[in-house]
PDB file of N, CA and C in Angstrom:
ATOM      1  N   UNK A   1      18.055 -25.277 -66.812  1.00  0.00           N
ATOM      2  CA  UNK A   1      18.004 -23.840 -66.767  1.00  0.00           C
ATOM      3  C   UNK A   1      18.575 -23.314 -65.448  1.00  0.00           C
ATOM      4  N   UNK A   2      18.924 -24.014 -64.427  1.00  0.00           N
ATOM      5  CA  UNK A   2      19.172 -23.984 -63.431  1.00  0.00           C
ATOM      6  C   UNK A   2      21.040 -23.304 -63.361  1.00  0.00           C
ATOM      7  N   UNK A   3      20.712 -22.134 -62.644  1.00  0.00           N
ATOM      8  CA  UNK A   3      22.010 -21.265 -62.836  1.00  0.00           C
ATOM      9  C   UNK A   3      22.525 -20.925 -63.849  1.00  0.00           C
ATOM     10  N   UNK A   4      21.604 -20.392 -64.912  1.00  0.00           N
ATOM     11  CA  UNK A   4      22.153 -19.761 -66.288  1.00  0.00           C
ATOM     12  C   UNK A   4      21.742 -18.409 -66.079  1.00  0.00           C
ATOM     13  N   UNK A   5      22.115 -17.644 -66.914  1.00  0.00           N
ATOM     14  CA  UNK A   5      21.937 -16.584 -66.961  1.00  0.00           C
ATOM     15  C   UNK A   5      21.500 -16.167 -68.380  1.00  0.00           C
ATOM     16  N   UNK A   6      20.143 -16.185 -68.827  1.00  0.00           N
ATOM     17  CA  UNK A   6      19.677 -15.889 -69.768  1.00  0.00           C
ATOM     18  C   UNK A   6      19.316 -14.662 -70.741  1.00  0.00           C
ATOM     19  N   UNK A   7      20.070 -14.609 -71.718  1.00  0.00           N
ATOM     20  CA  UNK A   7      19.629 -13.288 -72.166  1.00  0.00           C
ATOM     21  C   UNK A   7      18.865 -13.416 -73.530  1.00  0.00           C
ATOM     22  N   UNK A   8      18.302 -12.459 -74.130  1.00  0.00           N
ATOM     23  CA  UNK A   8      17.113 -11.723 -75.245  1.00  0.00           C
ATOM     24  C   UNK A   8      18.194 -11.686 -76.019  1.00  0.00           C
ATOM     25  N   UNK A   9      18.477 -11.514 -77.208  1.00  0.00           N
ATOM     26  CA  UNK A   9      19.732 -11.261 -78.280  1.00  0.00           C
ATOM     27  C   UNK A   9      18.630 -11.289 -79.814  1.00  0.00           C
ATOM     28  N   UNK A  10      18.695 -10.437 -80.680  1.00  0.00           N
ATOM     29  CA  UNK A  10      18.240 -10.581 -81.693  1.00  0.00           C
ATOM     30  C   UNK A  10      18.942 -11.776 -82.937  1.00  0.00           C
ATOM     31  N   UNK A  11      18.131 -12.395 -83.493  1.00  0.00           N
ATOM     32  CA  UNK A  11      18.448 -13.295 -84.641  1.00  0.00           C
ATOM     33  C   UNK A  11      18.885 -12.354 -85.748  1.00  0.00           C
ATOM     34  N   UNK A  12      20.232 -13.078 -86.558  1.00  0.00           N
ATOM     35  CA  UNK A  12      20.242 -12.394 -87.876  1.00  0.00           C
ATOM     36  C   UNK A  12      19.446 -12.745 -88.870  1.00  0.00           C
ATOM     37  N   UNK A  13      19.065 -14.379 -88.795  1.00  0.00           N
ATOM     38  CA  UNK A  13      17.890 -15.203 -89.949  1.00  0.00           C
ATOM     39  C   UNK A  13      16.950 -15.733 -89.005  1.00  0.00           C
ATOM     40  N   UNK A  14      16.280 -14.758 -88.925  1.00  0.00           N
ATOM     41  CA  UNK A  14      15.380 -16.057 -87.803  1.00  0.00           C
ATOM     42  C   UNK A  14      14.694 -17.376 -88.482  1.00  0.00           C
ATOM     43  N   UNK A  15      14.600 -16.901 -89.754  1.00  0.00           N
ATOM     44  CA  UNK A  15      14.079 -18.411 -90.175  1.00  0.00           C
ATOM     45  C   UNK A  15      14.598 -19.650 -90.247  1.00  0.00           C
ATOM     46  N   UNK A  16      16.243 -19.768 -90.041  1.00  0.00           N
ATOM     47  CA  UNK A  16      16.893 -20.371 -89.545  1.00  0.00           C
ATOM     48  C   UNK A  16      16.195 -21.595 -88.692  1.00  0.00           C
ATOM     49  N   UNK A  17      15.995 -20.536 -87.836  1.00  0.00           N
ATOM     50  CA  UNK A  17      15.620 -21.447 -86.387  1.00  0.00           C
ATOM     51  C   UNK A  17      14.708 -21.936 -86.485  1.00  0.00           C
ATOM     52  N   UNK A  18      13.381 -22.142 -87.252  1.00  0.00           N
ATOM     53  CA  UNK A  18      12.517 -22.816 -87.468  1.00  0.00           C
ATOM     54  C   UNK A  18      12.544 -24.330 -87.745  1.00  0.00           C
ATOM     55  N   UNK A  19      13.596 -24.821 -88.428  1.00  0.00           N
ATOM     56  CA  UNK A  19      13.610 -26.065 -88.234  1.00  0.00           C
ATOM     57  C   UNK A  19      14.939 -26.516 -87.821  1.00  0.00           C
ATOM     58  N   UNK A  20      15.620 -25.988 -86.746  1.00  0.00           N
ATOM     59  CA  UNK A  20      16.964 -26.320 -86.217  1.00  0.00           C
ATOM     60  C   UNK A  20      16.825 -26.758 -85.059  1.00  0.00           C
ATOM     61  N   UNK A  21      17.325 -28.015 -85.436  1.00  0.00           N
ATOM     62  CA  UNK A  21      16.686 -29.007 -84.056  1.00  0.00           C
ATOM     63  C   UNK A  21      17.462 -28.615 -82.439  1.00  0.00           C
ATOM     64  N   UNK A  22      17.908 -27.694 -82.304  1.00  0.00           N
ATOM     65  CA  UNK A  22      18.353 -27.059 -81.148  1.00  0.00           C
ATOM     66  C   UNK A  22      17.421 -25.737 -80.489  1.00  0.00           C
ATOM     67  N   UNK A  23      16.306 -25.338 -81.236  1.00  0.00           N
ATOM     68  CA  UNK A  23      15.712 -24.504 -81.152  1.00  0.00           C
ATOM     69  C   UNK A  23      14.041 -25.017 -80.542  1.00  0.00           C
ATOM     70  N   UNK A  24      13.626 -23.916 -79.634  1.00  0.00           N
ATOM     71  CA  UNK A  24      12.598 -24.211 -78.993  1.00  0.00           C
ATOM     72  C   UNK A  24      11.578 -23.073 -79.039  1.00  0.00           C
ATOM     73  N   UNK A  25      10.460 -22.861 -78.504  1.00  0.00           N
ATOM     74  CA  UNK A  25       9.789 -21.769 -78.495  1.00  0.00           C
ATOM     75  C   UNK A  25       9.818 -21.395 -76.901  1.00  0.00           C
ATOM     76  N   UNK A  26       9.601 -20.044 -76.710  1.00  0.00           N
ATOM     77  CA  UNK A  26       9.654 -19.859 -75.287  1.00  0.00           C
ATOM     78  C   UNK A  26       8.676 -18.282 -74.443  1.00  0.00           C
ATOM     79  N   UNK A  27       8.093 -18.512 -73.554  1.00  0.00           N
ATOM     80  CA  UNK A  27       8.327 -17.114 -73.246  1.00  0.00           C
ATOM     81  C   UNK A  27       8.914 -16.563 -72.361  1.00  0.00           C
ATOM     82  N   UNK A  28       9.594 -14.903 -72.246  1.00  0.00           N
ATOM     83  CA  UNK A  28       9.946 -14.746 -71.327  1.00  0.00           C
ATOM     84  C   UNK A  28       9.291 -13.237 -70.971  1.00  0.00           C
ATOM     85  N   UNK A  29       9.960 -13.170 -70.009  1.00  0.00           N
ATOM     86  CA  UNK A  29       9.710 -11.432 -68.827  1.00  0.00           C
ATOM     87  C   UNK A  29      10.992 -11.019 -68.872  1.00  0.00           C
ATOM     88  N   UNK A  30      10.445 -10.169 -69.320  1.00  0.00           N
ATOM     89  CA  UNK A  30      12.150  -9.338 -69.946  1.00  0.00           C
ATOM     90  C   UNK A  30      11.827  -8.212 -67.903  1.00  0.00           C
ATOM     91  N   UNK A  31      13.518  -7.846 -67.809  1.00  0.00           N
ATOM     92  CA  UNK A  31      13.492  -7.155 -66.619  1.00  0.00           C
ATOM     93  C   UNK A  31      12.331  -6.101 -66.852  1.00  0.00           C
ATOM     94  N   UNK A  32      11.909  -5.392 -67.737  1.00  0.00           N
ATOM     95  CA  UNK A  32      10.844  -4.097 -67.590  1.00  0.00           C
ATOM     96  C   UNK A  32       9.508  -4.558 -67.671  1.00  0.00           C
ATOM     97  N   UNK A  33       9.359  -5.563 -67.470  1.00  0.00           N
ATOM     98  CA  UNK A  33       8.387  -6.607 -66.680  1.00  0.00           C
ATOM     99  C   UNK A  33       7.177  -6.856 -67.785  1.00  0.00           C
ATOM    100  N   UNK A  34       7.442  -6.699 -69.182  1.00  0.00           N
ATOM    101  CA  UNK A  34       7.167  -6.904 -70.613  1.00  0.00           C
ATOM    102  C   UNK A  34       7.421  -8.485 -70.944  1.00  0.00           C
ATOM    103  N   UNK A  35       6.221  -9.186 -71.495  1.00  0.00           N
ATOM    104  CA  UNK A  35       6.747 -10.455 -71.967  1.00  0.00           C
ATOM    105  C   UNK A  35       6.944 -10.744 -73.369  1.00  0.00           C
ATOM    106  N   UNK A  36       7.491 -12.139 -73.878  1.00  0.00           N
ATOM    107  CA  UNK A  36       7.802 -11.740 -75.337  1.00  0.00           C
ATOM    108  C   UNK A  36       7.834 -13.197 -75.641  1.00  0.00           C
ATOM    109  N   UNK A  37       6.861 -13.871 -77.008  1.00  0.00           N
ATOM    110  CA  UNK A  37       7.688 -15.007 -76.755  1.00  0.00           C
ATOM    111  C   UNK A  37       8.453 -15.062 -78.182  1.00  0.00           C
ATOM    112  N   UNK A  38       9.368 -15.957 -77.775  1.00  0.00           N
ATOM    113  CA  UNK A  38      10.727 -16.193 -78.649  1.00  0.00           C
ATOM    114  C   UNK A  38      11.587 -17.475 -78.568  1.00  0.00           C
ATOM    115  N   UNK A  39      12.749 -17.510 -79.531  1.00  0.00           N
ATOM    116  CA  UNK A  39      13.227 -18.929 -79.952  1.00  0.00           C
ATOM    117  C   UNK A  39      13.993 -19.026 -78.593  1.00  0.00           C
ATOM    118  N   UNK A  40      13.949 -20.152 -77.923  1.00  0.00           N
ATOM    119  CA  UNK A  40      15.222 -20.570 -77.333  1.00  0.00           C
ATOM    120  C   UNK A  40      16.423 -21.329 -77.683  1.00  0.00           C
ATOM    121  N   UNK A  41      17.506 -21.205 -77.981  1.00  0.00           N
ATOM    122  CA  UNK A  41      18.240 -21.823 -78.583  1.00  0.00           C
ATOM    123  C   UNK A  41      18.550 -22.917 -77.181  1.00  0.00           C
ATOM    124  N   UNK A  42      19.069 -24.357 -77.620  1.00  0.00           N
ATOM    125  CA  UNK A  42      19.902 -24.909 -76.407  1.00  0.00           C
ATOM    126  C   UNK A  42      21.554 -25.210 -76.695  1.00  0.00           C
ATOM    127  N   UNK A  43      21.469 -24.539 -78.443  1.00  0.00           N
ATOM    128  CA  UNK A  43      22.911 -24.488 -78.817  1.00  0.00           C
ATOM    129  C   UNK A  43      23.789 -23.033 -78.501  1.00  0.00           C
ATOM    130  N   UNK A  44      24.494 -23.366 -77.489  1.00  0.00           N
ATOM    131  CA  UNK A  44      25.404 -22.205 -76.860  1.00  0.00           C
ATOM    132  C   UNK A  44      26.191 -21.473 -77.852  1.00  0.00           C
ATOM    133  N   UNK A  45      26.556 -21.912 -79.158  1.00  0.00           N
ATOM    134  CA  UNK A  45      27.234 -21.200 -80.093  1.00  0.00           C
ATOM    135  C   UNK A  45      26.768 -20.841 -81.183  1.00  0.00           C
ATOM    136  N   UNK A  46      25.840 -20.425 -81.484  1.00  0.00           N
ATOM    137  CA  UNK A  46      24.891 -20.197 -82.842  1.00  0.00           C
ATOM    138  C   UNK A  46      25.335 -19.064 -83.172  1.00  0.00           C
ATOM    139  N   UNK A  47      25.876 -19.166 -84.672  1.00  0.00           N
ATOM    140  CA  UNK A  47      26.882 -18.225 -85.634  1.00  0.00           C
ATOM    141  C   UNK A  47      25.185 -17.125 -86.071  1.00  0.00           C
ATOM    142  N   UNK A  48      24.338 -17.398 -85.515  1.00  0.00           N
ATOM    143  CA  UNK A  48      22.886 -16.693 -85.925  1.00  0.00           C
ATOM    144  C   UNK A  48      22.269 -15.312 -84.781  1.00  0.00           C
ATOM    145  N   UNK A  49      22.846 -15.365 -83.795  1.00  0.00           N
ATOM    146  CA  UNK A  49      22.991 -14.542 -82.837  1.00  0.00           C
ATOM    147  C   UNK A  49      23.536 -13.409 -83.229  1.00  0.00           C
ATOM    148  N   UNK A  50      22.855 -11.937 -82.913  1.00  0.00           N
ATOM    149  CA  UNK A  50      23.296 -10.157 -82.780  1.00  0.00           C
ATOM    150  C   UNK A  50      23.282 -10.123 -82.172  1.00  0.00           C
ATOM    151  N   UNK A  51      24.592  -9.757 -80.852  1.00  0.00           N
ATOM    152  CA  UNK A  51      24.877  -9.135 -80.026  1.00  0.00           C
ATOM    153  C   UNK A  51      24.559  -8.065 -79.713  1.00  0.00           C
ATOM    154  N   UNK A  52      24.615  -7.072 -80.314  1.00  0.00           N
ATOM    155  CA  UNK A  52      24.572  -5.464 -80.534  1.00  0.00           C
ATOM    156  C   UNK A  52      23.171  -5.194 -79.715  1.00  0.00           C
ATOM    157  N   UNK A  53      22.073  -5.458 -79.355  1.00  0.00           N
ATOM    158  CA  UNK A  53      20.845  -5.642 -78.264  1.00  0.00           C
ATOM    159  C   UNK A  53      20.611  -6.630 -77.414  1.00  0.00           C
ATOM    160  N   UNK A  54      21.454  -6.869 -76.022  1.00  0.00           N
ATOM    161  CA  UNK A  54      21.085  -7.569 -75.292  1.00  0.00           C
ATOM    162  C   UNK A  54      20.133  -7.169 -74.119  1.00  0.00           C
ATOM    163  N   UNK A  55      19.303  -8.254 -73.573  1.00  0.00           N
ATOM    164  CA  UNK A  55      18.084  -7.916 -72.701  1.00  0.00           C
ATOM    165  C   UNK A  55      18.545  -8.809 -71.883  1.00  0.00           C
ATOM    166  N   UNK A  56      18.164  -8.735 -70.143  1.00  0.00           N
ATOM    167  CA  UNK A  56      18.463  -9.383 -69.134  1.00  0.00           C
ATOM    168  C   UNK A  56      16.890 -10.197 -69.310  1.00  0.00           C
ATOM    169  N   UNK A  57      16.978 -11.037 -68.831  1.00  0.00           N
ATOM    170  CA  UNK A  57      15.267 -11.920 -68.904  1.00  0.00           C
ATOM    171  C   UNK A  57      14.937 -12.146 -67.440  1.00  0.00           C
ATOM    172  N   UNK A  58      14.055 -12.080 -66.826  1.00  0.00           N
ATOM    173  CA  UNK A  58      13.339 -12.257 -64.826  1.00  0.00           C
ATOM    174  C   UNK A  58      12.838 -13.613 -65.676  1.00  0.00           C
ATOM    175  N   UNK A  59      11.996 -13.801 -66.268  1.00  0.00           N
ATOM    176  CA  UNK A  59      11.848 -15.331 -66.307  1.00  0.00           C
ATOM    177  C   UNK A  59      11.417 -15.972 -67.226  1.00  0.00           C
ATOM    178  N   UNK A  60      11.237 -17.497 -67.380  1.00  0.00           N
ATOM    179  CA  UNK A  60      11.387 -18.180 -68.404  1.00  0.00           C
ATOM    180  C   UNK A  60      10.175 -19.399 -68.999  1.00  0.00           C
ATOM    181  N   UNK A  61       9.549 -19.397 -69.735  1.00  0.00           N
ATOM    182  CA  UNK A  61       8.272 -20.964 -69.921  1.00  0.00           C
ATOM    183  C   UNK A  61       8.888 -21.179 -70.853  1.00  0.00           C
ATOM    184  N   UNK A  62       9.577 -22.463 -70.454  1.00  0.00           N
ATOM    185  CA  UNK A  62      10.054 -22.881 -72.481  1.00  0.00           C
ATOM    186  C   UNK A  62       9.010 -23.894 -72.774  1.00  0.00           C
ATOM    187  N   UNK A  63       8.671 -23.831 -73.963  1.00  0.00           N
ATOM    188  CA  UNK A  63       7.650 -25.040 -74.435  1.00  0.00           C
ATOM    189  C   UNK A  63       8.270 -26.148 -75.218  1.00  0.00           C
ATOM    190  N   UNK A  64       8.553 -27.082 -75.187  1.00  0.00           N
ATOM    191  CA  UNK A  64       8.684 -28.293 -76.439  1.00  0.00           C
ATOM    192  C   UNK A  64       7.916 -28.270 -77.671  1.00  0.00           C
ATOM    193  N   UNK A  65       9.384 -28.835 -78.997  1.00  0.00           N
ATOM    194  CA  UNK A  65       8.798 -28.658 -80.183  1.00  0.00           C
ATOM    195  C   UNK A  65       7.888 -29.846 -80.114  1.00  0.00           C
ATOM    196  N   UNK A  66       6.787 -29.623 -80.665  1.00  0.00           N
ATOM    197  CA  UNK A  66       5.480 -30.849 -81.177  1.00  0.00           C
ATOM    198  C   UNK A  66       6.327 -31.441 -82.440  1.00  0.00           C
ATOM    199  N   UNK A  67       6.578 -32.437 -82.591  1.00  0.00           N
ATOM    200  CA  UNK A  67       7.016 -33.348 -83.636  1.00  0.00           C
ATOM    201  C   UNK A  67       5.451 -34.120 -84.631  1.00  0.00           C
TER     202      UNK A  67
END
């Protein structure tokens, strides 16, 4: 996570991400100092991503999927 720049982006299927083994659970602090938790993807190109609402994130707990 170290020197990324993370942003909030809405899912088009979020159910998708439920069993896509690139996907994590996470929470973050969105800049208006609101937390939220949500998927982390670690796949940089996911055709599942809306642009159209992006959020800057202050910070990050990602959790590991339990297998």
């Amino acid at each position: 996570m170290h020197k990324r720049h993370l942003k909030v982006v809405k899912l088009i299927e979020p159910e998708m991400c439920n069993n896509c083994r690139f996907s994590q659970t996470a929470v973050v602090e969105l800049e208006n100092g609101t937390s939220e938790t949500v998927v982390h993807c670690r796949r940089l190109d996911c055709d599942n991503w809306d642009y159209s609402s992006v959020e800057e994130v202050k910070k990050v707990d990602i959790h590991s999927k339990e297998k």
